[in-house]
C-alpha atoms as a PDB file:
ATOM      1  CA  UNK A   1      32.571 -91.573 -93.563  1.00  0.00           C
ATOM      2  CA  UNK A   2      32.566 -95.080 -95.242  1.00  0.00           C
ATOM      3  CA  UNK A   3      29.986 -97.837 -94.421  1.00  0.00           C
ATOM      4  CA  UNK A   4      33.001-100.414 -93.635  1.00  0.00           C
ATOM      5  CA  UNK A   5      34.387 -97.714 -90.743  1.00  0.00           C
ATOM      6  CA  UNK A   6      30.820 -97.068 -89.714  1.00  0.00           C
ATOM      7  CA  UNK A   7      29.839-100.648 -89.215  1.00  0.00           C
ATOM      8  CA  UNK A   8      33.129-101.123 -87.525  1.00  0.00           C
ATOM      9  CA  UNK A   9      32.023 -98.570 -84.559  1.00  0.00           C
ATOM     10  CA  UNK A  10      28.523-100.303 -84.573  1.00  0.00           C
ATOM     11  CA  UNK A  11      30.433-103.655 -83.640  1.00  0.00           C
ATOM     12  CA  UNK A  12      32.481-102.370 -81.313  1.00  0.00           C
ATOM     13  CA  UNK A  13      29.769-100.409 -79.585  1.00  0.00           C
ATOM     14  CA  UNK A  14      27.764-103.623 -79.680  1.00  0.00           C
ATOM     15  CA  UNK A  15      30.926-105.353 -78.058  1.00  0.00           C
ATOM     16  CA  UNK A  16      31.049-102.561 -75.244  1.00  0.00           C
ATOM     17  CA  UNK A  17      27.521-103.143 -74.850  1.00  0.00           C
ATOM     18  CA  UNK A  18      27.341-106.804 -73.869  1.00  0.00           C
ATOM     19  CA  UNK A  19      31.054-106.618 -72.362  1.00  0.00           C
ATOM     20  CA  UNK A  20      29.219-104.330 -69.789  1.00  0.00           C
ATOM     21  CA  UNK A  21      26.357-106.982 -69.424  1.00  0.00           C
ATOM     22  CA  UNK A  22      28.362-109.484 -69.071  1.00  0.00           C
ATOM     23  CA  UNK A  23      30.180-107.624 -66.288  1.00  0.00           C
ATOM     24  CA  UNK A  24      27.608-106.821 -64.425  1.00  0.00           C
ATOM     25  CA  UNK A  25      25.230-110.084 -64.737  1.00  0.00           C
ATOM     26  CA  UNK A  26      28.077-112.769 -63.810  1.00  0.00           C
ATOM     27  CA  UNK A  27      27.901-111.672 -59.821  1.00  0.00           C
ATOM     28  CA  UNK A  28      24.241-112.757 -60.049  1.00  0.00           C
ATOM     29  CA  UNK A  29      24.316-115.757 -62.265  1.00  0.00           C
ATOM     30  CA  UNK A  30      27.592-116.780 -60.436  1.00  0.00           C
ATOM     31  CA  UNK A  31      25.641-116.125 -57.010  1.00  0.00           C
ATOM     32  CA  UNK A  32      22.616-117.943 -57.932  1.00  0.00           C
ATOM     33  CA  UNK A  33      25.038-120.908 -59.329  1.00  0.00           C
ATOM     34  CA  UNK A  34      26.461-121.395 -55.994  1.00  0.00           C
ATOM     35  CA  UNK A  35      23.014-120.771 -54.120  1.00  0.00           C
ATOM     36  CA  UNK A  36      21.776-123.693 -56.004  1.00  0.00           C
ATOM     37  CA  UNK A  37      24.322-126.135 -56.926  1.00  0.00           C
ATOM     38  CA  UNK A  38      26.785-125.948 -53.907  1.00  0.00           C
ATOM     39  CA  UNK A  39      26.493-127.114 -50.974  1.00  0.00           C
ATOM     40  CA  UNK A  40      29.454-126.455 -47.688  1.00  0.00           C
ATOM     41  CA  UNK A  41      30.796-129.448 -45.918  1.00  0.00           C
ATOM     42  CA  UNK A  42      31.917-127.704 -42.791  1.00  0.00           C
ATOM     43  CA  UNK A  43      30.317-124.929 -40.766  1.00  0.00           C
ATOM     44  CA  UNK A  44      31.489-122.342 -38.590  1.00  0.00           C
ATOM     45  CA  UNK A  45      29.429-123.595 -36.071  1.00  0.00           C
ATOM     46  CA  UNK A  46      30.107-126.529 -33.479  1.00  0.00           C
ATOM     47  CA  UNK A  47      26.760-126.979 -32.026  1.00  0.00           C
ATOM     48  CA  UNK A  48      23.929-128.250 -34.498  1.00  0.00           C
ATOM     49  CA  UNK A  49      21.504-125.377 -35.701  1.00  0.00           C
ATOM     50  CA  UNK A  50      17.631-126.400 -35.217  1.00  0.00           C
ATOM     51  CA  UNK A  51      16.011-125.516 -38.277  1.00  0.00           C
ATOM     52  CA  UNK A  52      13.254-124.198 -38.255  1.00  0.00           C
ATOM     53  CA  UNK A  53      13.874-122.724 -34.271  1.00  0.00           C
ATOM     54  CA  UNK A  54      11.076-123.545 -31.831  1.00  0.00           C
ATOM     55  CA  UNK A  55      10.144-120.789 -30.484  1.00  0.00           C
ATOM     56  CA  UNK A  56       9.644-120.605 -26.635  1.00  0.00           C
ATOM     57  CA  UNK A  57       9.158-117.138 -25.422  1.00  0.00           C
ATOM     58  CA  UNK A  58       5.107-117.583 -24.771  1.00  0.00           C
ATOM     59  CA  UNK A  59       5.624-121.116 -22.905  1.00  0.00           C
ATOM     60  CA  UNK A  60       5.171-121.645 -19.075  1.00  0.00           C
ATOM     61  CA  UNK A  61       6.572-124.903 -17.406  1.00  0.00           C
ATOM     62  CA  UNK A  62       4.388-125.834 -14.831  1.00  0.00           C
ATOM     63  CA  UNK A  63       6.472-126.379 -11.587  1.00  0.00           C
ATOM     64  CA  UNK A  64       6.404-129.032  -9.057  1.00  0.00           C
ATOM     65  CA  UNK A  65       6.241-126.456  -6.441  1.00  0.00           C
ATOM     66  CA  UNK A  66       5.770-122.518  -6.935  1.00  0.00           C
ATOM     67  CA  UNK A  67       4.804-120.313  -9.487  1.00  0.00           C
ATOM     68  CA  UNK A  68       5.178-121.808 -13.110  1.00  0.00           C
ATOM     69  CA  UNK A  69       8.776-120.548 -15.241  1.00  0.00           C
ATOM     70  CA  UNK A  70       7.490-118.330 -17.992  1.00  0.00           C
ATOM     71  CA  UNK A  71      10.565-118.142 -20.867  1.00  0.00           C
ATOM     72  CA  UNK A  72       9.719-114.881 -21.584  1.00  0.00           C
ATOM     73  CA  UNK A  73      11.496-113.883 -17.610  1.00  0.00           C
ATOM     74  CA  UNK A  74      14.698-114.946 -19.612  1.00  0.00           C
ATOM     75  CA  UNK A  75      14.350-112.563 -22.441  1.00  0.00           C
ATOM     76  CA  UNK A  76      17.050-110.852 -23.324  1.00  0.00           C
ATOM     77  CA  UNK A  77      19.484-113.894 -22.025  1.00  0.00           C
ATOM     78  CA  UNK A  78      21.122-116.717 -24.108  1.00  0.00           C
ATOM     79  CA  UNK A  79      20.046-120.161 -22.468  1.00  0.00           C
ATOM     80  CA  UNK A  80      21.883-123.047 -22.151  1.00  0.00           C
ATOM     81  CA  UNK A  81      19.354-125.578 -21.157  1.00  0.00           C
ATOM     82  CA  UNK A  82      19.546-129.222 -20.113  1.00  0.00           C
ATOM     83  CA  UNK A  83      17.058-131.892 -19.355  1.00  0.00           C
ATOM     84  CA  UNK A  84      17.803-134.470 -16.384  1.00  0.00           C
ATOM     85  CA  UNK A  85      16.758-136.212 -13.178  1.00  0.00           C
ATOM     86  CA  UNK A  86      17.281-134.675  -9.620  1.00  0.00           C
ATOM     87  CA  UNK A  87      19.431-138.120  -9.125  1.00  0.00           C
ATOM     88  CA  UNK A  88      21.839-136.027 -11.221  1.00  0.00           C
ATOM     89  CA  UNK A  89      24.457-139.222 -12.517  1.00  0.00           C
ATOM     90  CA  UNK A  90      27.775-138.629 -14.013  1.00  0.00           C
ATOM     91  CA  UNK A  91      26.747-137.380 -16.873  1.00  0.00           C
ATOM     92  CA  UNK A  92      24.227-134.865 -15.970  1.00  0.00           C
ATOM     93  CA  UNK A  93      26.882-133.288 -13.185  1.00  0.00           C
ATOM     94  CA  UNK A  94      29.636-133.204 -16.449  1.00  0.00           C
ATOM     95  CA  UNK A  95      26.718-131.217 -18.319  1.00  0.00           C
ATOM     96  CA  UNK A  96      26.073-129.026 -15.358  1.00  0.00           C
ATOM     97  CA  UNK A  97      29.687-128.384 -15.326  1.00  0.00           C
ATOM     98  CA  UNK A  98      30.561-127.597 -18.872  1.00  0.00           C
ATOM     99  CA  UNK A  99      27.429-124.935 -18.860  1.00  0.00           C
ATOM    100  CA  UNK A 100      29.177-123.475 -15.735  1.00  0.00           C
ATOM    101  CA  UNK A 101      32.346-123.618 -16.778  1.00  0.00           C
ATOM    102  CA  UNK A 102      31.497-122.328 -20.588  1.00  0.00           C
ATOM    103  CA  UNK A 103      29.569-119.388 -19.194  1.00  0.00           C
ATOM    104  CA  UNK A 104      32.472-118.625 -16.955  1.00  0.00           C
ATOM    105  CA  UNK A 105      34.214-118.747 -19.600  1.00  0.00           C
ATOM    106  CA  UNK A 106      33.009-115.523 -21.622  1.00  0.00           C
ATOM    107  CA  UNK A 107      34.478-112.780 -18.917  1.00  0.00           C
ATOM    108  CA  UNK A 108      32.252-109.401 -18.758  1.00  0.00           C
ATOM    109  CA  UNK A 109      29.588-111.253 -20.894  1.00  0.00           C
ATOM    110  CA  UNK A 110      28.735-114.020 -18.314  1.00  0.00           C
ATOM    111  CA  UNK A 111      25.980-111.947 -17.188  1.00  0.00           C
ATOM    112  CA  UNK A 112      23.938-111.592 -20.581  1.00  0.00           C
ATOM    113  CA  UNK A 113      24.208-115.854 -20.120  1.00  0.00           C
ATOM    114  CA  UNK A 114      21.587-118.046 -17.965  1.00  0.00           C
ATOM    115  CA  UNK A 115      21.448-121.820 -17.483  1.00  0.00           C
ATOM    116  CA  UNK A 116      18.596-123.913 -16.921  1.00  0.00           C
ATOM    117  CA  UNK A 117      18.010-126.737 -15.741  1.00  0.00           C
ATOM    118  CA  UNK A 118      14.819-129.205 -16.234  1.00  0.00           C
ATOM    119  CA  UNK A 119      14.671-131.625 -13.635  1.00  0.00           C
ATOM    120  CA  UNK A 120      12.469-134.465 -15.726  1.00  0.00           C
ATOM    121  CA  UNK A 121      11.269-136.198 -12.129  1.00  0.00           C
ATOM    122  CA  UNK A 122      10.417-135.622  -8.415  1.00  0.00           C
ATOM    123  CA  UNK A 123      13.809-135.856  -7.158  1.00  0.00           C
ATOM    124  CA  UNK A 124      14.943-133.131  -5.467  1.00  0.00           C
ATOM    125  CA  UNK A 125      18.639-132.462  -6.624  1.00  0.00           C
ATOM    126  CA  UNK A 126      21.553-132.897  -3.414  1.00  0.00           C
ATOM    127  CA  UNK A 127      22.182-129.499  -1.437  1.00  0.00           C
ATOM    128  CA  UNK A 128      25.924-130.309  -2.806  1.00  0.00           C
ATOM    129  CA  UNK A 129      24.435-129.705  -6.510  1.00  0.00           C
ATOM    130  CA  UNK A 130      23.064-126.649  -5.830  1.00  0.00           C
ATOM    131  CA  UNK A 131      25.915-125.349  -4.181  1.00  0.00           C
ATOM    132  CA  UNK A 132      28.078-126.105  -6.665  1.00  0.00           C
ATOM    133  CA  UNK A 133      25.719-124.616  -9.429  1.00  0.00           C
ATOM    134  CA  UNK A 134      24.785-121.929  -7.864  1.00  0.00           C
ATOM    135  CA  UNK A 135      22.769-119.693 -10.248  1.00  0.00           C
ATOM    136  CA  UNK A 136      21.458-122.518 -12.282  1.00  0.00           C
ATOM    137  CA  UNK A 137      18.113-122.271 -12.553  1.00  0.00           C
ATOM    138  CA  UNK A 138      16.621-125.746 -11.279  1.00  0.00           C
ATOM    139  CA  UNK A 139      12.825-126.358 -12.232  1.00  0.00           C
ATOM    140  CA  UNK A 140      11.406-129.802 -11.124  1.00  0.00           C
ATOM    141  CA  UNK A 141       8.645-130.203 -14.004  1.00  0.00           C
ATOM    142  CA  UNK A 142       5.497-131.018 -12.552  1.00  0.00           C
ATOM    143  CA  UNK A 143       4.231-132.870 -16.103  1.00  0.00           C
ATOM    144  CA  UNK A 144       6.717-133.585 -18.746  1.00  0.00           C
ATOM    145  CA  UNK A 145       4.755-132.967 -21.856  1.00  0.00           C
ATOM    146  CA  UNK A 146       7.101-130.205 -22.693  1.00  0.00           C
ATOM    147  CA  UNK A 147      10.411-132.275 -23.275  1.00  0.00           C
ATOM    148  CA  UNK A 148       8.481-133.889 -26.281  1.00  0.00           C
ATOM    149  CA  UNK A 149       8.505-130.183 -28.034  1.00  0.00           C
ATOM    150  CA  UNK A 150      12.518-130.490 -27.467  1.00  0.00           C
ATOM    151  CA  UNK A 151      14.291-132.022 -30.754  1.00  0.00           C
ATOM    152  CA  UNK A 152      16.378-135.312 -29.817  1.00  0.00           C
ATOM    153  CA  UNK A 153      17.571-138.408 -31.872  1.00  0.00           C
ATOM    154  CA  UNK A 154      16.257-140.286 -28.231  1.00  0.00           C
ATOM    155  CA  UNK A 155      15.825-138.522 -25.362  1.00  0.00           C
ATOM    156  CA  UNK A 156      16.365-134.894 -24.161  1.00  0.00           C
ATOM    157  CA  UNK A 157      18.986-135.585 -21.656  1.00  0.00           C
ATOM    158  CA  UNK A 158      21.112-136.338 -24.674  1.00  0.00           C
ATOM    159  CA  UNK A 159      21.669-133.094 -25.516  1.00  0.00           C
ATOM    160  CA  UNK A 160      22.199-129.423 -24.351  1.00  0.00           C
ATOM    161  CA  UNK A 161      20.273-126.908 -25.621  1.00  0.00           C
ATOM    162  CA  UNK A 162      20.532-123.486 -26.526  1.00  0.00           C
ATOM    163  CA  UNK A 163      18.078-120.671 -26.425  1.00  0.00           C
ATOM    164  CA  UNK A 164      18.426-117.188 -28.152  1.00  0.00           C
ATOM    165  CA  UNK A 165      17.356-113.720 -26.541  1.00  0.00           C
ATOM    166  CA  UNK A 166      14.292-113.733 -27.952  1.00  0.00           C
ATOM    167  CA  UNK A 167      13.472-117.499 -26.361  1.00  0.00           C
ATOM    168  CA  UNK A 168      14.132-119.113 -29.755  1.00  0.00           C
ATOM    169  CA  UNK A 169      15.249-122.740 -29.188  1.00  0.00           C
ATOM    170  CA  UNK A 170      18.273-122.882 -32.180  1.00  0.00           C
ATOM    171  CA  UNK A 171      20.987-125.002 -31.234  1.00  0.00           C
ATOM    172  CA  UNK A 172      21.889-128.131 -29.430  1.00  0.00           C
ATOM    173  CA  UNK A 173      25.463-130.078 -28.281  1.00  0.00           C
ATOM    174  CA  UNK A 174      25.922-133.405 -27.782  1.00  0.00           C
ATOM    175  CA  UNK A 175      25.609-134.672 -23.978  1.00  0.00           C
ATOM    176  CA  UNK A 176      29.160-134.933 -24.104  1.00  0.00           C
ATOM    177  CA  UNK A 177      30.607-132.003 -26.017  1.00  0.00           C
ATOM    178  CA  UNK A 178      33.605-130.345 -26.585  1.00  0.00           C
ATOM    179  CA  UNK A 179      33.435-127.053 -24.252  1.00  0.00           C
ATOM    180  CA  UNK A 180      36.230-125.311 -26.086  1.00  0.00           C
ATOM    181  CA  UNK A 181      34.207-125.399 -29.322  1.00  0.00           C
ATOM    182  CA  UNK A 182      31.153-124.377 -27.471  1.00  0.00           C
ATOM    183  CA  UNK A 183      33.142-121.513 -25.919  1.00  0.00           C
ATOM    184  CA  UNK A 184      33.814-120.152 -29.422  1.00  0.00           C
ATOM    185  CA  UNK A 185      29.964-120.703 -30.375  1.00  0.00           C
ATOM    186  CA  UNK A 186      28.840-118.629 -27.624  1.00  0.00           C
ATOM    187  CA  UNK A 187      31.785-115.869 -27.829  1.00  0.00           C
ATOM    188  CA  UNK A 188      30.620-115.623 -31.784  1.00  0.00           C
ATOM    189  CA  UNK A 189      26.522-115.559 -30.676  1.00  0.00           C
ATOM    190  CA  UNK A 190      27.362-112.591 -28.209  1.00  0.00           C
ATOM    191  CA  UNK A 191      29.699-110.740 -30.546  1.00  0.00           C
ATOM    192  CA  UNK A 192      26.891-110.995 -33.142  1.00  0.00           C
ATOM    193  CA  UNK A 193      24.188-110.321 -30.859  1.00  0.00           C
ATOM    194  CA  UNK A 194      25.645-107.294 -28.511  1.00  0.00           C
ATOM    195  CA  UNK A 195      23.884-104.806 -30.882  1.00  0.00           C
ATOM    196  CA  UNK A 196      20.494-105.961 -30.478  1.00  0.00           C
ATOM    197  CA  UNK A 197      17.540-104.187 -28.457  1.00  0.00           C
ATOM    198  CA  UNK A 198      15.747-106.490 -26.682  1.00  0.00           C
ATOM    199  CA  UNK A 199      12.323-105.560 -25.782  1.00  0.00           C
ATOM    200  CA  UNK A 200      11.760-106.477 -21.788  1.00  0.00           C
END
C-alpha cells in the first residue's frame, strides 16, 4: 500500500469523524442558540402567566363570619378567583358572569373547576347575586391584608385570577377579558392537567 492511498483513508476517516460530530453537536449548539438569543413574540396563552407563582395552598382567609377558608379545601380544583365589593357594580357582575359562563363552558370538566369570590368589604352581596351564582364561593374578608400578596398593576379587582390544583396562584385576565380565549386557556390547563394525582 502507498503512503499517498494511505493518507487518503486517514483524511477521509478524519472527515467521517467530525462529519459525525458535527451531526450530532448542531441539535445542542442550535438549541442553546435559540435558548439564548431568541426570544417568542406571541404565546399560546391568553391569560398572563405569574412568574414566579405564589403559592397559596397553606393560606387561611380569615372570614367575616364562620370558620376561616383554608386553600388547601380547594386542592385538587382549578380556581378562578376575583376580588370585589358585596355592592357588586357592573363590572364585578360581568366578572362573575364570564367565570360562570367559562366554567360552564368546559362540559364533563366543570366539576374539576371552582370559583371564588373575595368580597374586599362588609357588604353583604344581594340574594339576587347569589342566586344567580350559585356555587360561587363568596368569602367576605374580615382584614384585607391578603389582596396585597395578589399581583396587580392597581388594584385586585382589576383582574381575575387563576389558581392551579396544587393552590399555585399562575395566571391572571384582565377585568374585562375575552371569555372565548379564556375558554381555550382552561380547556388546554385541564387537558394538560387530567393526568395528575392530586394528593387530598
Amino acid at each position: 500500500m502507498s503512503t499517498s492511498v494511505a493518507s487518503e483513508r486517514a483524511r477521509r476517516s478524519k472527515l467521517t469523524l467530525w462529519l459525525i460530530l458535527t451531526v450530532c453537536l448542531a441539535p445542542l449548539v442550535l438549541s442553546y442558540a435559540l435558548y439564548a438569543l431568541w426570544r417568542p413574540h406571541s404565546f399560546v396563552n391568553y391569560g398572563e402567566l405569574i412568574d414566579p407563582p405564589i403559592a397559596l395552598a397553606g393560606v387561611s382567609l380569615p372570614r367575616a363570619a364562620g370558620a376561616p377558608l383554608r386553600f388547601s379545601e380547594l386542592a385538587g380544583k382549578w380556581v378562578f378567583l376575583i376580588v370585589d365589593s358585596g355592592a357588586c357594580d357592573a363590572r364585578c357582575r360581568r366578572k362573575l358572569y364570564y367565570v360562570r359562563q367559562v366554567r360552564l363552558a368546559q362540559g364533563k370538566d366543570q366539576s374539576r373547576v371552582e370559583r371564588l369570590w373575595l368580597i374586599s368589604d362588609q357588604q353583604a352581596p344581594a340574594a339576587e347575586l347569589e342566586r344567580e351564582y350559585h356555587g360561587t364561593i363568596a368569602v367576605r374578608l374580615a382584614a384585607t391584608d391578603f389582596l396585597s400578596r395578589l399581583p396587580a398593576r392597581n388594584s385586585a379587582a382589576d383582574h381575575i385570577y387563576l389558581l392551579d390544583p396544587l393552590g399555585n396562584l399562575m395566571m391572571r385576565y384582565p377585568a374585562e377579558p375575552d371569555p372565548s380565549a379564556m375558554k381555550k386557556d382552561l380547556t388546554r390547563l385541564l387537558k394538560l392537567s387530567a393526568g395528575w394525582i392530586q394528593a387530598k
